[in-house]
Protein backbone atom coordinates (compact mmCIF):
# COMPACT_ATOMS: atom_id res chain seq x y z
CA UNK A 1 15.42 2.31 5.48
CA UNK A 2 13.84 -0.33 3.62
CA UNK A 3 14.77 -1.32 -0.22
CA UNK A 4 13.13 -2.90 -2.40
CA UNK A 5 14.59 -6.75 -3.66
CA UNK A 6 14.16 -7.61 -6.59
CA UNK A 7 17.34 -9.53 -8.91
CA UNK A 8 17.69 -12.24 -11.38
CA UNK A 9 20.40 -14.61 -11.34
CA UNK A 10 21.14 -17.62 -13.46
CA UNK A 11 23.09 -20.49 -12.44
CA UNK A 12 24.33 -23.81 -13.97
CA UNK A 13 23.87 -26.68 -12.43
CA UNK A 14 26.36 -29.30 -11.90
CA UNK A 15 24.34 -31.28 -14.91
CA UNK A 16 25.07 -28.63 -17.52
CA UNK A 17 21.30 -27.23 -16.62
CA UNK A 18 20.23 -23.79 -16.42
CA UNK A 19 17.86 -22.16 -13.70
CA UNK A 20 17.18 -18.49 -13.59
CA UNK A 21 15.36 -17.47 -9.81
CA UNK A 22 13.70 -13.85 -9.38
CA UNK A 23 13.88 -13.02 -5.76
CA UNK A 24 11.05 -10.34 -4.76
CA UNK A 25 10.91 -8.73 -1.25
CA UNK A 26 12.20 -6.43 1.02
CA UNK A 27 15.29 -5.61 2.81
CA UNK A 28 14.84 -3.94 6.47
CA UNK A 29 17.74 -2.12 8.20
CA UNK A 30 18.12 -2.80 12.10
CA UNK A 31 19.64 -1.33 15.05
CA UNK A 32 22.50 -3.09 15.50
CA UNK A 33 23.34 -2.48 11.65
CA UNK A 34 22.41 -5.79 9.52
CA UNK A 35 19.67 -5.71 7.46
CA UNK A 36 16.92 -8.11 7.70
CA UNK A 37 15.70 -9.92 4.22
CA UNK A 38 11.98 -11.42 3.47
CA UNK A 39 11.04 -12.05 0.07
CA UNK A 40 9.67 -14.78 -2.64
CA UNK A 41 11.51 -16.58 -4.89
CA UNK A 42 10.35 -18.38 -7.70
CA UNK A 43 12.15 -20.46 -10.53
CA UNK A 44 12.19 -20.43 -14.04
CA UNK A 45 13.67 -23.25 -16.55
CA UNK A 46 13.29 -24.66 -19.87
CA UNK A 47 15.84 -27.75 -18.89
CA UNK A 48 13.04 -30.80 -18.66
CA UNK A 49 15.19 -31.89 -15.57
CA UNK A 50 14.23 -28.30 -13.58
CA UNK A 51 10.92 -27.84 -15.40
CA UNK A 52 8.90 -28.69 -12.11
CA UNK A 53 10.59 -25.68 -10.27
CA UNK A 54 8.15 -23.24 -12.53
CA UNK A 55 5.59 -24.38 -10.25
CA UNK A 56 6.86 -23.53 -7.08
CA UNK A 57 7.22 -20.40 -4.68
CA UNK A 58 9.46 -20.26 -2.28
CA UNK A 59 9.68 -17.65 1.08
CA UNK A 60 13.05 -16.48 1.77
CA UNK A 61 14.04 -15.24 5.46
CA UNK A 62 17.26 -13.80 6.10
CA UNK A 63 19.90 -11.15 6.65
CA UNK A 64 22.88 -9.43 5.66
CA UNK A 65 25.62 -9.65 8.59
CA UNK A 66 28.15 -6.90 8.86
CA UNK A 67 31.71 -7.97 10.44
CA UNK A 68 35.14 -6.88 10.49
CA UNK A 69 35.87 -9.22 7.05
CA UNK A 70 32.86 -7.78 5.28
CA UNK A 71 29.58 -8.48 5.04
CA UNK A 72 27.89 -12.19 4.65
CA UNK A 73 24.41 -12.68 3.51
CA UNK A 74 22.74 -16.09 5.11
CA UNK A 75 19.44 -16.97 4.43
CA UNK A 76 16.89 -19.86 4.29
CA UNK A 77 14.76 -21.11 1.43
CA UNK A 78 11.16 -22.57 2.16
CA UNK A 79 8.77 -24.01 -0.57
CA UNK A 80 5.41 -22.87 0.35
CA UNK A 81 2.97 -25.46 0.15
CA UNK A 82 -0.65 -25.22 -0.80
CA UNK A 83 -2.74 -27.02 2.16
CA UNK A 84 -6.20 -25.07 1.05
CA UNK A 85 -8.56 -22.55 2.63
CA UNK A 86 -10.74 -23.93 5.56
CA UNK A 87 -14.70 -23.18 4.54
CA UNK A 88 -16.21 -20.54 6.56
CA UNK A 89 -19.00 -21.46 8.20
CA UNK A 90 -22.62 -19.64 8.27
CA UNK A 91 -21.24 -15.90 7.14
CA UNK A 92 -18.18 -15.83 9.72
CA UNK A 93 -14.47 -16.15 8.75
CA UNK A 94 -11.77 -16.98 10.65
CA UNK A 95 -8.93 -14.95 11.47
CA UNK A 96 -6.71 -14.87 8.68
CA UNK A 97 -9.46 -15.31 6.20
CA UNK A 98 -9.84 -12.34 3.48
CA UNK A 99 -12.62 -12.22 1.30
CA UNK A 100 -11.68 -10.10 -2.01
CA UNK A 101 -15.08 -8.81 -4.05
């Protein structure tokens, strides 16, 4: 079964600022029970300190472990980082490369 991700949250940080992150993907059920997570995450604040955080996306890998205490959710936060699209040359793309008309 796979469900849609898709919450707000807003947190304070230590400094009394306020950051709200939207978290966008997908989480994937697996055999032995836990549930895998892959999403975005992106930032939103009006606090001049956390202002540069609007610009960023983030990829988030995880999952939610099941255990005789209850369940823990661990994940990783990555920012993605533009690096550009390689040129293609004479009418051939690479692999990867999508052109959208």
């Amino acid at each position: 079964m796979e469900a849609e991700l898709g919450p707000v949250l807003e947190t304070e940080t230590e400094d009394g600022g306020v950051v709200l992150f939207e978290w966008k993907g997908l989480a994937v059920s697996t055999d032995s029970g836990n549930r895998r997570l892959l999403g975005s995450l992106v930032h939103t604040s009006d606090d001049p300190r956390y202002r540069w955080l609007n610009d960023r996306v983030c990829a988030v890998e995880g999952e939610v472990r099941h255990g005789a205490d209850g369940s823990e959710v661990v994940f990783e936060v990555s920012e993605m980082v533009w690096e550009g699209v390689a040129p293609a040359s004479s009418g051939s793309r690479s692999s990867g490369q999508t052109a959208l008309m």
